[in-house]
Structure formats: structure tokens, C-alpha cells
PDB file of N, CA and C in Angstrom:
ATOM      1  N   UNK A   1      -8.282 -51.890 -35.276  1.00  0.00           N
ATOM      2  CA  UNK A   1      -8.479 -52.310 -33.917  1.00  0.00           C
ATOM      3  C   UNK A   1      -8.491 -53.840 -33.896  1.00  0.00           C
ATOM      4  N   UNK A   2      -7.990 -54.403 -32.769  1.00  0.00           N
ATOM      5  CA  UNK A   2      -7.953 -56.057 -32.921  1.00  0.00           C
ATOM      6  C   UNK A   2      -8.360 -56.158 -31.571  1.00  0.00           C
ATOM      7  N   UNK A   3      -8.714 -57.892 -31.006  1.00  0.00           N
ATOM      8  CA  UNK A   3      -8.767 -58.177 -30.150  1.00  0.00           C
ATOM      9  C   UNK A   3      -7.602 -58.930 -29.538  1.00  0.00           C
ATOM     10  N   UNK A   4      -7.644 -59.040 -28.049  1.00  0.00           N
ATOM     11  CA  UNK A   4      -6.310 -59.060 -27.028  1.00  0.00           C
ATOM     12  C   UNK A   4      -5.874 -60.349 -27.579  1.00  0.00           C
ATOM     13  N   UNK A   5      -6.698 -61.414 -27.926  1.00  0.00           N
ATOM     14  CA  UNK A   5      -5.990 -62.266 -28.554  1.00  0.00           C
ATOM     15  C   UNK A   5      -4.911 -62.384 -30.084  1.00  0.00           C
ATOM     16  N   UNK A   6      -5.431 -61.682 -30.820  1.00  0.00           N
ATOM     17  CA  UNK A   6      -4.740 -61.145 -31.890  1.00  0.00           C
ATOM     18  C   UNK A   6      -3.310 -60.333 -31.320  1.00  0.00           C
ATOM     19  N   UNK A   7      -3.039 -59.557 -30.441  1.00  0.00           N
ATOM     20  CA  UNK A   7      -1.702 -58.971 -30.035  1.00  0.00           C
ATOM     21  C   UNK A   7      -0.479 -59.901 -30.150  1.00  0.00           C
ATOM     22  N   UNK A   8       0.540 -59.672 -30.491  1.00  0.00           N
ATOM     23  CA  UNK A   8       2.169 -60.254 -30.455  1.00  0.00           C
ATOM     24  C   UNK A   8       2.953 -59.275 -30.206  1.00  0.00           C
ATOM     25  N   UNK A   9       4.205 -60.212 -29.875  1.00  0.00           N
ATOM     26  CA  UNK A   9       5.503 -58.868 -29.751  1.00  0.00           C
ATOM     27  C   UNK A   9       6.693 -57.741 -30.419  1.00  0.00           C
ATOM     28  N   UNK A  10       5.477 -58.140 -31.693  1.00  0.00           N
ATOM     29  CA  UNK A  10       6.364 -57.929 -33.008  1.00  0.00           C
ATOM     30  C   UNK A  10       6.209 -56.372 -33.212  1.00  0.00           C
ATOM     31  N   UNK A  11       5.326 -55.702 -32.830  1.00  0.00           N
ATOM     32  CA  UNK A  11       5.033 -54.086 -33.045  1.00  0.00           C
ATOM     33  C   UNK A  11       4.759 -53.892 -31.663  1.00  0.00           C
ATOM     34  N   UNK A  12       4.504 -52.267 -31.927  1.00  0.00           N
ATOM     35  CA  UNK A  12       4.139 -51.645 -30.462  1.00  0.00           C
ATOM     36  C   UNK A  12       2.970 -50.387 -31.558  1.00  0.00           C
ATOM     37  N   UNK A  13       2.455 -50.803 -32.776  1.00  0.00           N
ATOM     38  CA  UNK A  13       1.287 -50.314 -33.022  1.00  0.00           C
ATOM     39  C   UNK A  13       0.076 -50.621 -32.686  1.00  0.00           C
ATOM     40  N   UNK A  14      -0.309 -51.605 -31.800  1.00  0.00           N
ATOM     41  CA  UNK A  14      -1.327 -52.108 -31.273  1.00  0.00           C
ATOM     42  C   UNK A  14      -2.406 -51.243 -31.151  1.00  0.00           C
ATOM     43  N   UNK A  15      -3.959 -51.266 -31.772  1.00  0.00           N
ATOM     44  CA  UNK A  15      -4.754 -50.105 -30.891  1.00  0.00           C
ATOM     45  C   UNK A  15      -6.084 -51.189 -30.426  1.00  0.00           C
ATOM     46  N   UNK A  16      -6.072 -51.263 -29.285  1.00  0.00           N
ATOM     47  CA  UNK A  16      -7.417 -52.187 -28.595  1.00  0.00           C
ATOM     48  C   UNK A  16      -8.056 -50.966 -27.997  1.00  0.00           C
ATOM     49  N   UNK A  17      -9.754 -51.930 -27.507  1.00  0.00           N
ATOM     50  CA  UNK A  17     -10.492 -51.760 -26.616  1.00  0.00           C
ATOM     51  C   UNK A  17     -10.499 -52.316 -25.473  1.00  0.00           C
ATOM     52  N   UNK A  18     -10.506 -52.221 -24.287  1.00  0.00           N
ATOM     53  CA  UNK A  18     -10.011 -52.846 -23.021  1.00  0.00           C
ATOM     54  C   UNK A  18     -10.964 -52.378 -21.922  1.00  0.00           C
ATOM     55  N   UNK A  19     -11.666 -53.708 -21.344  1.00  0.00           N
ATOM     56  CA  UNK A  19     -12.435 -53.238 -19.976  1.00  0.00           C
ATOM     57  C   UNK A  19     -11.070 -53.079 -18.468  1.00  0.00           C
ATOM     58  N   UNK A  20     -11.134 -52.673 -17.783  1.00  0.00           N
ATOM     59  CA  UNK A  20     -10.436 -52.608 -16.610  1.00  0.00           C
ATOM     60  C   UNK A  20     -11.228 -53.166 -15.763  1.00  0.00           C
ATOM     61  N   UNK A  21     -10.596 -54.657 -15.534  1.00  0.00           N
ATOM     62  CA  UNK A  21     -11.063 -55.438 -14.391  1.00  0.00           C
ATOM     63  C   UNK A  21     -10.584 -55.014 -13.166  1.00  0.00           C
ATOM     64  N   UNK A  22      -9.376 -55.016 -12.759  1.00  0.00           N
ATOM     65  CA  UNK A  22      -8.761 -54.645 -11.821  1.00  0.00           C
ATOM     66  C   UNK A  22      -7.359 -54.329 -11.629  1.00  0.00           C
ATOM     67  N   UNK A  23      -7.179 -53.506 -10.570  1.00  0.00           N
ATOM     68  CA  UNK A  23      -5.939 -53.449 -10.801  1.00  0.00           C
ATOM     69  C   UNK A  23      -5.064 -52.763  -9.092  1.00  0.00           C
ATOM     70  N   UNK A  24      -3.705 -52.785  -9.000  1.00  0.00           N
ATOM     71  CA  UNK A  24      -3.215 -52.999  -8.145  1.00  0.00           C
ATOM     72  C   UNK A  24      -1.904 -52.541  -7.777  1.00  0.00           C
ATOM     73  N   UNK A  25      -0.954 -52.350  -7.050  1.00  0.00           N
ATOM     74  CA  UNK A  25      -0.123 -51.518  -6.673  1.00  0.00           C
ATOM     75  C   UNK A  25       0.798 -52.908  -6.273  1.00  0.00           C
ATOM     76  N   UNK A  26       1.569 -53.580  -6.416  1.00  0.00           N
ATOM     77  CA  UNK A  26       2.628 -54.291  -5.709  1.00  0.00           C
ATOM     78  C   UNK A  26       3.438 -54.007  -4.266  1.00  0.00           C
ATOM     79  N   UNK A  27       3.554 -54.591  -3.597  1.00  0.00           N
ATOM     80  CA  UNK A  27       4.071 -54.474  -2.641  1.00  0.00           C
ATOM     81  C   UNK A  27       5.602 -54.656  -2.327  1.00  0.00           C
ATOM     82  N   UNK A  28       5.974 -55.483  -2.953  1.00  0.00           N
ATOM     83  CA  UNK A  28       7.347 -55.637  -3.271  1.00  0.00           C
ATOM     84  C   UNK A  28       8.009 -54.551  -3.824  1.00  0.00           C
ATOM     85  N   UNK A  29       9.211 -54.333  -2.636  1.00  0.00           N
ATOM     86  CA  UNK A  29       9.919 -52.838  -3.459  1.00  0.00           C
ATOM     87  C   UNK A  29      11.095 -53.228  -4.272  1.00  0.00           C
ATOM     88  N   UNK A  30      11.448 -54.320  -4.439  1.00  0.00           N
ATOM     89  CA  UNK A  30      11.877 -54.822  -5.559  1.00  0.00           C
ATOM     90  C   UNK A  30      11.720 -54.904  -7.044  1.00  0.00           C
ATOM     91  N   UNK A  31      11.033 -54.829  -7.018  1.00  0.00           N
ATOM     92  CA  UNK A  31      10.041 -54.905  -8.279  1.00  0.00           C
ATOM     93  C   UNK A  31      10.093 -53.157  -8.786  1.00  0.00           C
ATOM     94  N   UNK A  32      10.203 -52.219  -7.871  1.00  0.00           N
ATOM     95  CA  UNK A  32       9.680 -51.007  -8.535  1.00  0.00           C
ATOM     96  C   UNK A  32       8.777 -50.484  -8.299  1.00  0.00           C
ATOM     97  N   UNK A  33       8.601 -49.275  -8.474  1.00  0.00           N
ATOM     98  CA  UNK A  33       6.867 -48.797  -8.310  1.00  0.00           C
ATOM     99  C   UNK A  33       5.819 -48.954  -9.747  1.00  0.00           C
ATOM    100  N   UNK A  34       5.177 -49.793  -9.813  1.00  0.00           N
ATOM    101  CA  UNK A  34       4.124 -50.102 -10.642  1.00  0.00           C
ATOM    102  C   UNK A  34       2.646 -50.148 -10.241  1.00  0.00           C
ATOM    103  N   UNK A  35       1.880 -49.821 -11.573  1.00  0.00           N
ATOM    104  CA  UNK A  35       0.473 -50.203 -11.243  1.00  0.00           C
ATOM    105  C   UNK A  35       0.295 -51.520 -12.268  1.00  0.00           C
ATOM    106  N   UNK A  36      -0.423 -52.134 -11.396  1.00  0.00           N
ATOM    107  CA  UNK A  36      -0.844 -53.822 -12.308  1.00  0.00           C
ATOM    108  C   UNK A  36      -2.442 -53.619 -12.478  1.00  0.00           C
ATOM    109  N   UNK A  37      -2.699 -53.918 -14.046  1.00  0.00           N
ATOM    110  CA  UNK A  37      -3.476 -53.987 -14.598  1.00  0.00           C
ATOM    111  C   UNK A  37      -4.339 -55.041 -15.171  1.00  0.00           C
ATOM    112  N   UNK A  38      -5.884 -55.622 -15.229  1.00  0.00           N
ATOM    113  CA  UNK A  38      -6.021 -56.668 -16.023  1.00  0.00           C
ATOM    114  C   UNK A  38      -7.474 -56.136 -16.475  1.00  0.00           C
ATOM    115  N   UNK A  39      -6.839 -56.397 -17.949  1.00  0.00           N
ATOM    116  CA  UNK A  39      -7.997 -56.406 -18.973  1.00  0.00           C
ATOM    117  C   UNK A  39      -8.816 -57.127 -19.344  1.00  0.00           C
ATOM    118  N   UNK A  40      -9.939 -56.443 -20.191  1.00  0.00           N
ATOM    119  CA  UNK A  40     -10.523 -57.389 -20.501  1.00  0.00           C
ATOM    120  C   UNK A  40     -11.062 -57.062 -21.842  1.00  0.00           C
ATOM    121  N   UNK A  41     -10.909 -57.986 -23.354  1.00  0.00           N
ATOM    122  CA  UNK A  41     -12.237 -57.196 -24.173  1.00  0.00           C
ATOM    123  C   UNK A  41     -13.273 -57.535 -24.418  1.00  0.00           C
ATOM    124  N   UNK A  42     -13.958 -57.677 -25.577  1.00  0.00           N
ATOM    125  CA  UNK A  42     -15.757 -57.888 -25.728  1.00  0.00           C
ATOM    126  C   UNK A  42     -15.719 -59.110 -25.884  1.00  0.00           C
ATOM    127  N   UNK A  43     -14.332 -59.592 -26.565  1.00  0.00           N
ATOM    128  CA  UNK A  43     -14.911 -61.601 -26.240  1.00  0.00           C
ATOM    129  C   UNK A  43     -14.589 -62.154 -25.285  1.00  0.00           C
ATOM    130  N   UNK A  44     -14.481 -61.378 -23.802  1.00  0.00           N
ATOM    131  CA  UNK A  44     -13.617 -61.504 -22.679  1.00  0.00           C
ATOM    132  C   UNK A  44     -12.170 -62.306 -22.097  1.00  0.00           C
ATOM    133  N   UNK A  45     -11.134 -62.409 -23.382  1.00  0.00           N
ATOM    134  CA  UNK A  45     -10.326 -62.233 -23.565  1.00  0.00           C
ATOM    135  C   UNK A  45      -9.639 -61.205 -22.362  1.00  0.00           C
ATOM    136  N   UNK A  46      -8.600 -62.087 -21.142  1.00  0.00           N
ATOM    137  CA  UNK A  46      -7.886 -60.887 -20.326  1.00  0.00           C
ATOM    138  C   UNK A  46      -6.651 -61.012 -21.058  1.00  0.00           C
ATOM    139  N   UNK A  47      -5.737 -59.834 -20.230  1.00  0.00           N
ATOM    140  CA  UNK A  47      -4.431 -59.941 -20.228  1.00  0.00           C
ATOM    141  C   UNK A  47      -4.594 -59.192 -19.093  1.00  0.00           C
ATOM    142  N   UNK A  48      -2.780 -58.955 -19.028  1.00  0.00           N
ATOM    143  CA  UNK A  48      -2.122 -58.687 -17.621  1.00  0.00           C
ATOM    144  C   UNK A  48      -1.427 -57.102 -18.032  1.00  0.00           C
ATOM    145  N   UNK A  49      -1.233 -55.899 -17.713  1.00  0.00           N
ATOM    146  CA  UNK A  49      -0.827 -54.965 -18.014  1.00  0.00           C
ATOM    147  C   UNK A  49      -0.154 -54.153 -16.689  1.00  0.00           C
ATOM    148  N   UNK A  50       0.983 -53.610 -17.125  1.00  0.00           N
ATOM    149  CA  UNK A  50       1.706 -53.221 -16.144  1.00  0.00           C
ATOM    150  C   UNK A  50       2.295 -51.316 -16.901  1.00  0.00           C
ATOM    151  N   UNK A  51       1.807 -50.558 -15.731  1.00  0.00           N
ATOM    152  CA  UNK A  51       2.405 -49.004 -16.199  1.00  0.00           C
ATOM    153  C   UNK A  51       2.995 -49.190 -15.100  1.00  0.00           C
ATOM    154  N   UNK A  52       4.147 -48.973 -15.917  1.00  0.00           N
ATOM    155  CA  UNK A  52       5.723 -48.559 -14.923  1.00  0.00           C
ATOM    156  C   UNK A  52       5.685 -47.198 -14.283  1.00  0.00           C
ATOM    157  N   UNK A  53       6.985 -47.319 -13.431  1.00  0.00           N
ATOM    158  CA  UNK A  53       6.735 -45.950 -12.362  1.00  0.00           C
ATOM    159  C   UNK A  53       6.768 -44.846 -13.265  1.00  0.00           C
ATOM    160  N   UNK A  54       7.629 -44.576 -14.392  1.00  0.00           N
ATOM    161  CA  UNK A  54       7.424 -43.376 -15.500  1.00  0.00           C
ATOM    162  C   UNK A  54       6.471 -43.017 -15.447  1.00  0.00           C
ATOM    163  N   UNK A  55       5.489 -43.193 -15.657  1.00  0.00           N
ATOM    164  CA  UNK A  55       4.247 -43.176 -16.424  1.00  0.00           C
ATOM    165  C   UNK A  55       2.834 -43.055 -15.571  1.00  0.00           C
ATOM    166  N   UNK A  56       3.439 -43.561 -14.049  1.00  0.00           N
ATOM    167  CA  UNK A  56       2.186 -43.982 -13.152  1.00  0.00           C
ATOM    168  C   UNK A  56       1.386 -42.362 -12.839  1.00  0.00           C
ATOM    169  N   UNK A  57       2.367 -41.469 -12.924  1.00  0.00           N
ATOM    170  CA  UNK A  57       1.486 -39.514 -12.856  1.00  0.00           C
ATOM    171  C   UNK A  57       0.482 -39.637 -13.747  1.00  0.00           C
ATOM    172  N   UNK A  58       1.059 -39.767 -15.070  1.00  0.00           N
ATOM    173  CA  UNK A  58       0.131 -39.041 -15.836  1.00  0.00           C
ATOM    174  C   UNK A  58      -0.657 -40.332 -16.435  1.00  0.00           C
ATOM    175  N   UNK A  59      -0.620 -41.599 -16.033  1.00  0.00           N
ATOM    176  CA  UNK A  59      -1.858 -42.719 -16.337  1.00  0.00           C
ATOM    177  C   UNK A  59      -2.468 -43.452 -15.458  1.00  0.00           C
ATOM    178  N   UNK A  60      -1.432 -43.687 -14.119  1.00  0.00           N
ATOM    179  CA  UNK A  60      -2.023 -43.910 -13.427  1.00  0.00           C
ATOM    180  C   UNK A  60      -3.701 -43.914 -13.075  1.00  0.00           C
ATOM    181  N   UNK A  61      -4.015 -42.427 -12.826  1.00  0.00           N
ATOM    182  CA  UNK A  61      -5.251 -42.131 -12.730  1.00  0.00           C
ATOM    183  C   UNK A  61      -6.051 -42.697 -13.377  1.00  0.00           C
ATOM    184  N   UNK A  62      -5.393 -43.314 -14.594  1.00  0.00           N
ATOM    185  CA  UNK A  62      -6.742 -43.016 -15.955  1.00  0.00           C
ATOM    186  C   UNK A  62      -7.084 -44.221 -15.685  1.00  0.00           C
ATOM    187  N   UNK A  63      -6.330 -45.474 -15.269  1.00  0.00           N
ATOM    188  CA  UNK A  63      -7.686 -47.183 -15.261  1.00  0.00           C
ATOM    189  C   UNK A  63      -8.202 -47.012 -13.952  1.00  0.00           C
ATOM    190  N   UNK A  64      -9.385 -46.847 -14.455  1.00  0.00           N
ATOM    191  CA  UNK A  64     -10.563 -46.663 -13.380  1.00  0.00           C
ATOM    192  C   UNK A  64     -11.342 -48.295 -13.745  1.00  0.00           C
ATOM    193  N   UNK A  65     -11.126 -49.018 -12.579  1.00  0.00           N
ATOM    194  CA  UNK A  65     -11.929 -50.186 -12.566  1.00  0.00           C
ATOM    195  C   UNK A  65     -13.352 -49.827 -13.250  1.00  0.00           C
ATOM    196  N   UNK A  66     -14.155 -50.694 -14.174  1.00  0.00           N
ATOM    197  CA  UNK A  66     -15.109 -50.629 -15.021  1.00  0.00           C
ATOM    198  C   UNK A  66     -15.341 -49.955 -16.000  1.00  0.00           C
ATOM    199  N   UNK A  67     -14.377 -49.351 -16.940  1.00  0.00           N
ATOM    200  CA  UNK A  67     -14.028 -48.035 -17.356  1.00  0.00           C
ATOM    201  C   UNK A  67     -13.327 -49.224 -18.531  1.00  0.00           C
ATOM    202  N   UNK A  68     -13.950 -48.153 -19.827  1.00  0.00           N
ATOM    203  CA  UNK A  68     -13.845 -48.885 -21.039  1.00  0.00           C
ATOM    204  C   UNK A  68     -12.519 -48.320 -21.409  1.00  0.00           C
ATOM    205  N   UNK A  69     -11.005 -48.351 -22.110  1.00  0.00           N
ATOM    206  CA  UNK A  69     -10.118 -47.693 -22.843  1.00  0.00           C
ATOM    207  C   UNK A  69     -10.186 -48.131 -24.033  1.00  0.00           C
ATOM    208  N   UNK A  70      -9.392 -47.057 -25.279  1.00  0.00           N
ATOM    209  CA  UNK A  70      -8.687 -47.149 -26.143  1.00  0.00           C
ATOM    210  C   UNK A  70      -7.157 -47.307 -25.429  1.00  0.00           C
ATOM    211  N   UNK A  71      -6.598 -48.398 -25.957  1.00  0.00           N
ATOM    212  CA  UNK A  71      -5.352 -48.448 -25.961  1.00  0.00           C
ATOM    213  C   UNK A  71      -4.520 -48.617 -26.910  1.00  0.00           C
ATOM    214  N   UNK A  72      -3.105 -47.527 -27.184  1.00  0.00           N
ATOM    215  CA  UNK A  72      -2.349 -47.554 -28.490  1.00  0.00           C
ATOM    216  C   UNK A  72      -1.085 -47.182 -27.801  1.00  0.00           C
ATOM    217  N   UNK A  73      -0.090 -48.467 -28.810  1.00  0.00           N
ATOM    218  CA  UNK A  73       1.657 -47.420 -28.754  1.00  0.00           C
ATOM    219  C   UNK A  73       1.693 -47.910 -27.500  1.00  0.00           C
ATOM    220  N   UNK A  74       1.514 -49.531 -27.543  1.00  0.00           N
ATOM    221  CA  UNK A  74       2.433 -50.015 -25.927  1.00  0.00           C
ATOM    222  C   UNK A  74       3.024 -51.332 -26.571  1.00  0.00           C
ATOM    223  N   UNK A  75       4.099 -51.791 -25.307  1.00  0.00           N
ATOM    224  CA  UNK A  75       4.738 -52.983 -25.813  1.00  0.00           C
ATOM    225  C   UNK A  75       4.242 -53.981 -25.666  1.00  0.00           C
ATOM    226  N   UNK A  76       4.211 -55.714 -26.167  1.00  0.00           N
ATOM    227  CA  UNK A  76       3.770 -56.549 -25.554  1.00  0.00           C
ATOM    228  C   UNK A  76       5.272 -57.685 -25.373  1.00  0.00           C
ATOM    229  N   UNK A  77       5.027 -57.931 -24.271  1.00  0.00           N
ATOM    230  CA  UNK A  77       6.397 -59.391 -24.271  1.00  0.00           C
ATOM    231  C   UNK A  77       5.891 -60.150 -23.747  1.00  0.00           C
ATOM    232  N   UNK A  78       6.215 -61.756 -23.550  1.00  0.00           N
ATOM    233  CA  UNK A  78       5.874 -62.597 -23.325  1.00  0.00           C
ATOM    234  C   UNK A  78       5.719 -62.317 -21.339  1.00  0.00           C
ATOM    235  N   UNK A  79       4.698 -63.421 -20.838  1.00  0.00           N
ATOM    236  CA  UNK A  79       4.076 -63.105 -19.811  1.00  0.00           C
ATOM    237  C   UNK A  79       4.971 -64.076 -18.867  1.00  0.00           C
ATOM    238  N   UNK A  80       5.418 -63.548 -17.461  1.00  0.00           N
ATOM    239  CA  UNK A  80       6.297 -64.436 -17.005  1.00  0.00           C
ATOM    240  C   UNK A  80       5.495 -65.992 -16.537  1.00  0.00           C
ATOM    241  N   UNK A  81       6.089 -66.243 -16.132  1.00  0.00           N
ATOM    242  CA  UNK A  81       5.473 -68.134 -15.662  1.00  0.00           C
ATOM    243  C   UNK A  81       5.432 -68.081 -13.856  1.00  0.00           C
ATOM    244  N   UNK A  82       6.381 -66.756 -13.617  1.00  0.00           N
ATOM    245  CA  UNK A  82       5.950 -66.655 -12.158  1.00  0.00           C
ATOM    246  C   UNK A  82       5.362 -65.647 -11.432  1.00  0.00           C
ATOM    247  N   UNK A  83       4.796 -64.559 -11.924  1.00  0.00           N
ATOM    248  CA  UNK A  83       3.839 -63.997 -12.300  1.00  0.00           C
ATOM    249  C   UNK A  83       2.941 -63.678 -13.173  1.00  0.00           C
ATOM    250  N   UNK A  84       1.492 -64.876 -12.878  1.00  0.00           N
ATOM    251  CA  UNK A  84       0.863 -64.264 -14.510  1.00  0.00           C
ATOM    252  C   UNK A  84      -0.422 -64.993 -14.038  1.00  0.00           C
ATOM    253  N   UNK A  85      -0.909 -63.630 -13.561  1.00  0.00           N
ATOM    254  CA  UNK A  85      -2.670 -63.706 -13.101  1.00  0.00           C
ATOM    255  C   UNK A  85      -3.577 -63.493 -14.271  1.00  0.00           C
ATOM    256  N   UNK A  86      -3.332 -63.725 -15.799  1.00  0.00           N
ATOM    257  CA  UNK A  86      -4.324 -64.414 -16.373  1.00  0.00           C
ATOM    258  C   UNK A  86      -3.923 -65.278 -17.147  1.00  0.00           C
ATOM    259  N   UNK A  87      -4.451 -66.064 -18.699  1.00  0.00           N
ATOM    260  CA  UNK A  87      -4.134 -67.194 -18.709  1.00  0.00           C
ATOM    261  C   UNK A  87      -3.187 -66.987 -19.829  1.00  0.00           C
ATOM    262  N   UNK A  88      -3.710 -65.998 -21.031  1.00  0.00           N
ATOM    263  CA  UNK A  88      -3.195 -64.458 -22.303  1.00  0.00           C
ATOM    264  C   UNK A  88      -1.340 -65.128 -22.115  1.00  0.00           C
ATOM    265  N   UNK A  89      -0.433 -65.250 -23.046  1.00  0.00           N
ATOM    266  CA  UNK A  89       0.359 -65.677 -23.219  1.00  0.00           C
ATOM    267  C   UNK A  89       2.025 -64.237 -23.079  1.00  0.00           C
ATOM    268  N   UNK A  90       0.771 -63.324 -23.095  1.00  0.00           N
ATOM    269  CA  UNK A  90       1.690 -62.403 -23.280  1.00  0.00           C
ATOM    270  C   UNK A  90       1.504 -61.357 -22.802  1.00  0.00           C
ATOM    271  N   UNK A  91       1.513 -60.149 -22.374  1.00  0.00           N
ATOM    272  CA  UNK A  91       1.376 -58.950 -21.068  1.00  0.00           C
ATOM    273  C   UNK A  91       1.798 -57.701 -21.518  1.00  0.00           C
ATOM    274  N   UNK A  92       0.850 -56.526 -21.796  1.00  0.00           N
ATOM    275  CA  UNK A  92       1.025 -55.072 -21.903  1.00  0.00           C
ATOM    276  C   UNK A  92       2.021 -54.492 -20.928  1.00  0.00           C
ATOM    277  N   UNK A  93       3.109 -53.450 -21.770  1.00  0.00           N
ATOM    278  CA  UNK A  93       3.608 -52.771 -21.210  1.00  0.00           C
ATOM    279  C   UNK A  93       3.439 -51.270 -21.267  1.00  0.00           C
ATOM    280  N   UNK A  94       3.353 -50.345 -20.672  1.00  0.00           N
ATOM    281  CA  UNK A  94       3.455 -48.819 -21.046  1.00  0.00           C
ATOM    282  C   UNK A  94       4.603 -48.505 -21.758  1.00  0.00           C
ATOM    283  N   UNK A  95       4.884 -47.908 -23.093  1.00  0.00           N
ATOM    284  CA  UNK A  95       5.648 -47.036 -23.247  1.00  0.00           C
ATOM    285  C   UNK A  95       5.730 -45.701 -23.786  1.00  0.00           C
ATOM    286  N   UNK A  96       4.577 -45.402 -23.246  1.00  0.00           N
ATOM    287  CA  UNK A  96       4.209 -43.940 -23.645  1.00  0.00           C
ATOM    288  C   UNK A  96       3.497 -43.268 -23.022  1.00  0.00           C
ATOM    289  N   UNK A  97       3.718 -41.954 -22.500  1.00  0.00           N
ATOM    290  CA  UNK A  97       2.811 -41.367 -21.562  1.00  0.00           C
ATOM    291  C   UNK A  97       1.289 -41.370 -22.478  1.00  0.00           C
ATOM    292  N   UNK A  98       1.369 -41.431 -23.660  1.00  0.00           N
ATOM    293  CA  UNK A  98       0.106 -41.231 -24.493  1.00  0.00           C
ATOM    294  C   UNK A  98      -0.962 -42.717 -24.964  1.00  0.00           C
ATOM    295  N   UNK A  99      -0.892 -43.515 -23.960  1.00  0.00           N
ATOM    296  CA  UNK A  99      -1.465 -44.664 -23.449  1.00  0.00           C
ATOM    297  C   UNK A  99      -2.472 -44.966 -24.376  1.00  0.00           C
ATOM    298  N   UNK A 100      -4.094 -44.671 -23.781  1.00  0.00           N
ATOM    299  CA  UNK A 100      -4.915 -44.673 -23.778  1.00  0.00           C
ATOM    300  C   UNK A 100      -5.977 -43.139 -23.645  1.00  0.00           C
ATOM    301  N   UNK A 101      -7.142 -43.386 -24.048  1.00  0.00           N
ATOM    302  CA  UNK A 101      -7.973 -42.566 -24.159  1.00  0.00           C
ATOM    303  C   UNK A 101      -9.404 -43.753 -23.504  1.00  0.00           C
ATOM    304  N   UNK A 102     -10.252 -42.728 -22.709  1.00  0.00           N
ATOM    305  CA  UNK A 102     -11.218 -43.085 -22.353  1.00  0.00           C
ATOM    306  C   UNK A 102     -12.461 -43.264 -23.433  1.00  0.00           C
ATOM    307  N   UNK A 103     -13.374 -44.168 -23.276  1.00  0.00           N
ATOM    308  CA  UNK A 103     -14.215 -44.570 -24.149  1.00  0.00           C
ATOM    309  C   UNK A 103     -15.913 -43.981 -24.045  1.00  0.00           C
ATOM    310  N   UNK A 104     -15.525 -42.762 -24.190  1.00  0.00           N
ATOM    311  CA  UNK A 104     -16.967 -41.912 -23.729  1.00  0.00           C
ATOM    312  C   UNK A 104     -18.187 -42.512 -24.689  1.00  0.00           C
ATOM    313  N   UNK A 105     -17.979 -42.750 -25.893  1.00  0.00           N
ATOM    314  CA  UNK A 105     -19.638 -42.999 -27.048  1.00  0.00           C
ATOM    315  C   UNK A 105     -19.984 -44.279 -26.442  1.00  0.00           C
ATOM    316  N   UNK A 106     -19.815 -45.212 -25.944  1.00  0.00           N
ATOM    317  CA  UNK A 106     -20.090 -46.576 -25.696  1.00  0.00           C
ATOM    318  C   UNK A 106     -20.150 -46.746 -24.736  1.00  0.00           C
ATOM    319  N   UNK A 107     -21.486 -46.951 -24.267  1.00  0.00           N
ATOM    320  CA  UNK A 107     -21.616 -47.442 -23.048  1.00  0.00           C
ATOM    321  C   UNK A 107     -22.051 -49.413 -23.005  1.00  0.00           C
ATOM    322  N   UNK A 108     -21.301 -49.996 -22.588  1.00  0.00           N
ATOM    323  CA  UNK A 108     -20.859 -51.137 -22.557  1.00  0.00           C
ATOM    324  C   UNK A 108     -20.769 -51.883 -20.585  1.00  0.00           C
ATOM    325  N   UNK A 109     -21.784 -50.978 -20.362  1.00  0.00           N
ATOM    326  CA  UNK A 109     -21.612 -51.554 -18.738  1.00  0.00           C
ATOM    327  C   UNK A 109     -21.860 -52.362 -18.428  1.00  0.00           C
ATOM    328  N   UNK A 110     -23.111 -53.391 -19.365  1.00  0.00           N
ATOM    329  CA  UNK A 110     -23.117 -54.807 -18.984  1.00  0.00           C
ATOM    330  C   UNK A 110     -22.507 -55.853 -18.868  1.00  0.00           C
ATOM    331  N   UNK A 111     -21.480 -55.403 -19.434  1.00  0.00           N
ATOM    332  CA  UNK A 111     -20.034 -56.523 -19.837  1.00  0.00           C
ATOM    333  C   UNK A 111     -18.815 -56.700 -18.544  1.00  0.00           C
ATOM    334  N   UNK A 112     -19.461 -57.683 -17.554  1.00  0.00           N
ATOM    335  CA  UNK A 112     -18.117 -57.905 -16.853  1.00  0.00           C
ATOM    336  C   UNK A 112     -18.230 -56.897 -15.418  1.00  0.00           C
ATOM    337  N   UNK A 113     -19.889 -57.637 -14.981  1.00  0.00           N
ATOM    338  CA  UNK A 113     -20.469 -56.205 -14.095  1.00  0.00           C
ATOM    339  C   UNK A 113     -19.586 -56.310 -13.005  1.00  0.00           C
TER     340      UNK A 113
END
């Protein structure tokens, strides 16, 4: 397990812990149907995360604002310069319906109330 700062674009074995700060639906139908994501981990370290329309059924649901994940088996690429609501150099992608898993043993609610 590493932290969000440790991630590059060199694998897509990545496995983090991730708070869900918030997240968001775009309006632009240009863009696609996406959900926008921003993380956070224990050294509050964000990034920016985006599940594409593939994927938005069966994960959608799962980032529940304040809600701890495991996250594994996504891409990272560099973060654009004209969209990029945190400061993290580089931005989660989905490529797998098999995302994340929720973080039931740890309760961690003080972090990022």
C-alpha cells in the first residue's frame, strides 16, 4: 500500500487508501458522462479521480462522500493544467469495474470531518 504521493504512471498496480472528499457529475456533454472524484489520504495528500461512463453502474454508487476506500488496478496520467481541482501532479483513472472495496475495520472519521 503507498501513499497518493508515491503514485506514477508507470503501472496500474497501485493499491491505496483514499478518503472521498467530494465528488461530482460534470455538466458538459462534451466531456462524456463521468463521475469526478477527490481524494484524500492519512497525510492528506488529494488527488483528482475520474470513473468514466463504463464503469459509473457498478462504482458509481460506491464513493460515498466520507467513506474510507481501498483502491487497486486503476490508471494514473498526468493531471491536465485546465482542469485540475487539486494541486497532486497526476489524476486516477478507472479501469476496472473491480475498483475499490470499502473500508469496514477502520474507522477513521476524524480525518477530514
Amino acid at each position: 500500500m503507498v501513499y497518493l504521493d508515491e503514485i506514477r504512471p508507470w503501472k496500474t498496480a497501485w493499491l491505496i487508501e483514499a478518503k472521498v472528499l467530494h465528488t461530482w457529475k460534470p455538466s458538459n456533454a462534451s466531456f462524456g458522462e463521468s463521475l469526478e472524484i477527490i481524494l484524500s489520504d492519512k497525510k492528506g495528500c488529494k488527488i483528482h479521480a475520474t470513473c468514466k461512463k463504463n464503469y459509473l453502474k457498478t462504482l458509481g454508487e460506491e464513493f460515498k462522500v466520507g467513506e474510507w476506500k481501498k483502491l487497486y488496478n486503476f490508471q494514473v496520467s498526468a493531471a491536465c493544467k485546465h482542469c485540475r481541482p487539486t494541486q497532486h501532479m497526476y489524476k486516477i483513472t478507472s479501469s476496472t469495474r473491480r475498483l475499490l472495496n470499502p473500508l469496514i475495520s477502520k474507522k477513521m472519521t476524524c480525518f477530514f470531518h
